[in-house]
Protein backbone atom coordinates (compact mmCIF):
# COMPACT_ATOMS: atom_id res chain seq x y z
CA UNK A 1 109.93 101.49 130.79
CA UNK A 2 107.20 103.28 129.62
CA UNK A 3 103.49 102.50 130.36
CA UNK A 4 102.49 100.22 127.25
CA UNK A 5 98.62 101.39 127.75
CA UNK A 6 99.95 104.67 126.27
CA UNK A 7 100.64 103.04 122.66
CA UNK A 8 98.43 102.73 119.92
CA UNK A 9 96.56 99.11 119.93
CA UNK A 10 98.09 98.75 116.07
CA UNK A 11 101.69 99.13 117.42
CA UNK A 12 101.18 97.43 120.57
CA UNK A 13 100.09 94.55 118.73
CA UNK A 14 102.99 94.86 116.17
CA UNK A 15 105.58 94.98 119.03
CA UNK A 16 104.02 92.43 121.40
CA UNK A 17 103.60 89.40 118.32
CA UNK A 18 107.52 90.73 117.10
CA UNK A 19 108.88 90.13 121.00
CA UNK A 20 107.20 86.54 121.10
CA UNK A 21 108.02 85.07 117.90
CA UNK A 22 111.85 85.01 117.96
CA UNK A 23 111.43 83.28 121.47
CA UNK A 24 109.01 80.93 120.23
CA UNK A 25 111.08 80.22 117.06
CA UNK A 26 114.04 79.26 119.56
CA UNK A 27 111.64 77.07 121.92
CA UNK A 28 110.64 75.01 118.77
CA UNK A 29 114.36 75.19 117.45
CA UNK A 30 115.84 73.58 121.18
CA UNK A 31 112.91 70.88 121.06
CA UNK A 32 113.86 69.81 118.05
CA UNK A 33 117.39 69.75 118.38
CA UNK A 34 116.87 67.49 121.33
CA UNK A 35 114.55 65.61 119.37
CA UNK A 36 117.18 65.37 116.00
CA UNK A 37 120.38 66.33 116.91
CA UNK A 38 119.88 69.08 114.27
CA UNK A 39 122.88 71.83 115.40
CA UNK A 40 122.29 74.10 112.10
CA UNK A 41 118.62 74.09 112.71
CA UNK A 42 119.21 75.17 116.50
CA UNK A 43 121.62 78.24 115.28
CA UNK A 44 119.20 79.20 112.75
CA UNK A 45 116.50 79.31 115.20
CA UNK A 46 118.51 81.16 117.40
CA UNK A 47 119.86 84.07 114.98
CA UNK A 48 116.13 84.78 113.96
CA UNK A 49 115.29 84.73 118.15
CA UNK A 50 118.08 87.33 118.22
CA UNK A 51 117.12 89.06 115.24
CA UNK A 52 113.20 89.59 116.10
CA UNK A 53 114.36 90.68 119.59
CA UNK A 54 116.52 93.43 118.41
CA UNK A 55 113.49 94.23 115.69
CA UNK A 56 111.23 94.53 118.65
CA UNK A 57 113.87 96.67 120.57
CA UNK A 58 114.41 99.22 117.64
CA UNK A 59 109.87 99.38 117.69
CA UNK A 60 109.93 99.79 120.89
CA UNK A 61 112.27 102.76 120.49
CA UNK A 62 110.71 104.40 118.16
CA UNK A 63 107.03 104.09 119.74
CA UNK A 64 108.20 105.16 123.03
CA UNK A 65 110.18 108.42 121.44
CA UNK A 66 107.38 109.06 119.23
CA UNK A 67 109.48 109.07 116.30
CA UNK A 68 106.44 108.09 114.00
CA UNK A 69 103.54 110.50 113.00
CA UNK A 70 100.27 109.92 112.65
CA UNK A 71 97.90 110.37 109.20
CA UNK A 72 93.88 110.20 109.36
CA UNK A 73 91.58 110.54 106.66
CA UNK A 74 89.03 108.76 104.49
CA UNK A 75 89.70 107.28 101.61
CA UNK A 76 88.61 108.53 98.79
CA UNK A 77 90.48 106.74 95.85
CA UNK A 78 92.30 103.69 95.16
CA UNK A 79 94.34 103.41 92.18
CA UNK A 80 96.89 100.96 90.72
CA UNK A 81 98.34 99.82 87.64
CA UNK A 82 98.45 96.00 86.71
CA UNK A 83 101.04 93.65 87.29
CA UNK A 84 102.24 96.11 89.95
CA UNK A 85 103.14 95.65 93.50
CA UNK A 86 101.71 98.70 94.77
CA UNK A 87 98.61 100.63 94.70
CA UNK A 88 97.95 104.47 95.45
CA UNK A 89 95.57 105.46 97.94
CA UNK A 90 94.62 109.09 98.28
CA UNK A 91 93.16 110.17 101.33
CA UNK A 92 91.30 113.15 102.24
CA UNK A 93 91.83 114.75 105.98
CA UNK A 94 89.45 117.27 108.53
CA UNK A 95 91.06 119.87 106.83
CA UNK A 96 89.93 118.82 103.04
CA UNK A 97 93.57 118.18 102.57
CA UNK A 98 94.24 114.91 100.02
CA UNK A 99 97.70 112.74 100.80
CA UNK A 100 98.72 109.94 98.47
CA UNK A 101 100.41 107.08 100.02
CA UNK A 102 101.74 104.41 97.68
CA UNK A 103 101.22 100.99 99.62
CA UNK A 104 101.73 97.32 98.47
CA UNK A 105 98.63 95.45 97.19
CA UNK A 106 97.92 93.36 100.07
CA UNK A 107 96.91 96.12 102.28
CA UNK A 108 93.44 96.02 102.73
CA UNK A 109 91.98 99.71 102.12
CA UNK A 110 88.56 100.03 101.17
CA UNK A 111 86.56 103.03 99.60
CA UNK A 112 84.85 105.78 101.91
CA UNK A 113 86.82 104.26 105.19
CA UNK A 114 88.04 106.30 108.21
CA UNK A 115 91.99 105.01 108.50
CA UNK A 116 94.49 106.13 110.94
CA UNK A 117 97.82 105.58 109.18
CA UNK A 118 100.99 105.07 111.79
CA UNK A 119 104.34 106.79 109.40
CA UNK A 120 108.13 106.44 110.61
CA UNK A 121 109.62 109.75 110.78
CA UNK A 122 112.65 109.12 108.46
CA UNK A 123 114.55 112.21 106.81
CA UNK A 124 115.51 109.58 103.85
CA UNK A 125 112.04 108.34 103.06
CA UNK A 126 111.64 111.71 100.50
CA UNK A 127 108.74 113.57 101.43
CA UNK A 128 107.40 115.19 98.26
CA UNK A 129 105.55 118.82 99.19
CA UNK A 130 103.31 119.78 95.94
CA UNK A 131 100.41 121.44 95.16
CA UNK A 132 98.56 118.84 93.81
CA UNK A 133 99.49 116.03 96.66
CA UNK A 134 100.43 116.80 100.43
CA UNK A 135 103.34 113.85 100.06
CA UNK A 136 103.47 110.89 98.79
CA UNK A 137 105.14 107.79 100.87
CA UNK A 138 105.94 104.62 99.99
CA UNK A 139 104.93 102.49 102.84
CA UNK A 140 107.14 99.80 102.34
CA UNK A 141 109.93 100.93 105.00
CA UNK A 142 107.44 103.99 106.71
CA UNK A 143 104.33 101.54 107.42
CA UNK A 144 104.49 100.86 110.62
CA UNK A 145 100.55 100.30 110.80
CA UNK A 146 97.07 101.07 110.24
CA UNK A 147 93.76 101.39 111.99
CA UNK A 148 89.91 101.28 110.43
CA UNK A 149 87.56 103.50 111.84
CA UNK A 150 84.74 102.32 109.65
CA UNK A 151 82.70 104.10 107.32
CA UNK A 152 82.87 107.62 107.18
């Protein structure tokens, strides 16, 4: 087992609340099958235990291989259309470099922010290489987290 020190804070956290909530779910599930003599509610809570433990499993896999990368930048530009799920953000990196990533609306991005953007490294996710945009990623199924530096 690798030293857990060594991961970022973002996917620490991620990992950590992942590996406690199927437990938890299965704690509450046996109490209240003793409680109610509820056997669908006790399977229930015990195929989402199972399922948030193998969730945790396949993070901790991919944080301890490294198979994520890492994006920094500020960002400079929030767009979106209305009635949309998603929003573009384009940020710009050290090397004056923009990148567009296509996130859902609930992310909270603001303006002229340092962010530290945690990708998985996935050879289906479609990296798009133009001039105009480094790539552009829909963080949906890549996002595995994000950190705020602050202003810039």
């Amino acid at each position: 087992m690798k030293n857990l020190s060594l991961f970022p804070s973002v996917l620490l956290k991620k990992l950590v609340l992942t590996a406690v909530i199927g437990p938890t779910c299965f704690l509450f599930g046996t109490v209240y099958y003793h409680y109610a003599k509820d056997e669908v509610f006790l399977c229930i809570s015990l195929i989402v235990m199972v399922a948030c433990l193998f969730k945790a499993a396949k993070l901790y896999s991919v944080i301890s291989k490294k198979q994520y990368f890492e994006l920094n930048g500020v960002c400079i530009r929030i767009t979106g259309k209305p009635f949309s799920k998603y929003r573009k953000i384009r940020l710009l990196d050290d090397n004056l470099i923009e990148t567009e990533l296509i996130l859902k609306k609930d992310s909270k991005i603001s303006i002229g922010y340092q962010y530290r953007f945690y990708l998985l490294k996935r050879p289906d996710i479609g990296l798009q290489l133009t001039n105009e945009y480094v790539m552009t990623v829909l963080g949906n199924d890549s996002l595995l987290g994000y950190e705020n530096f602050g202003e810039a």
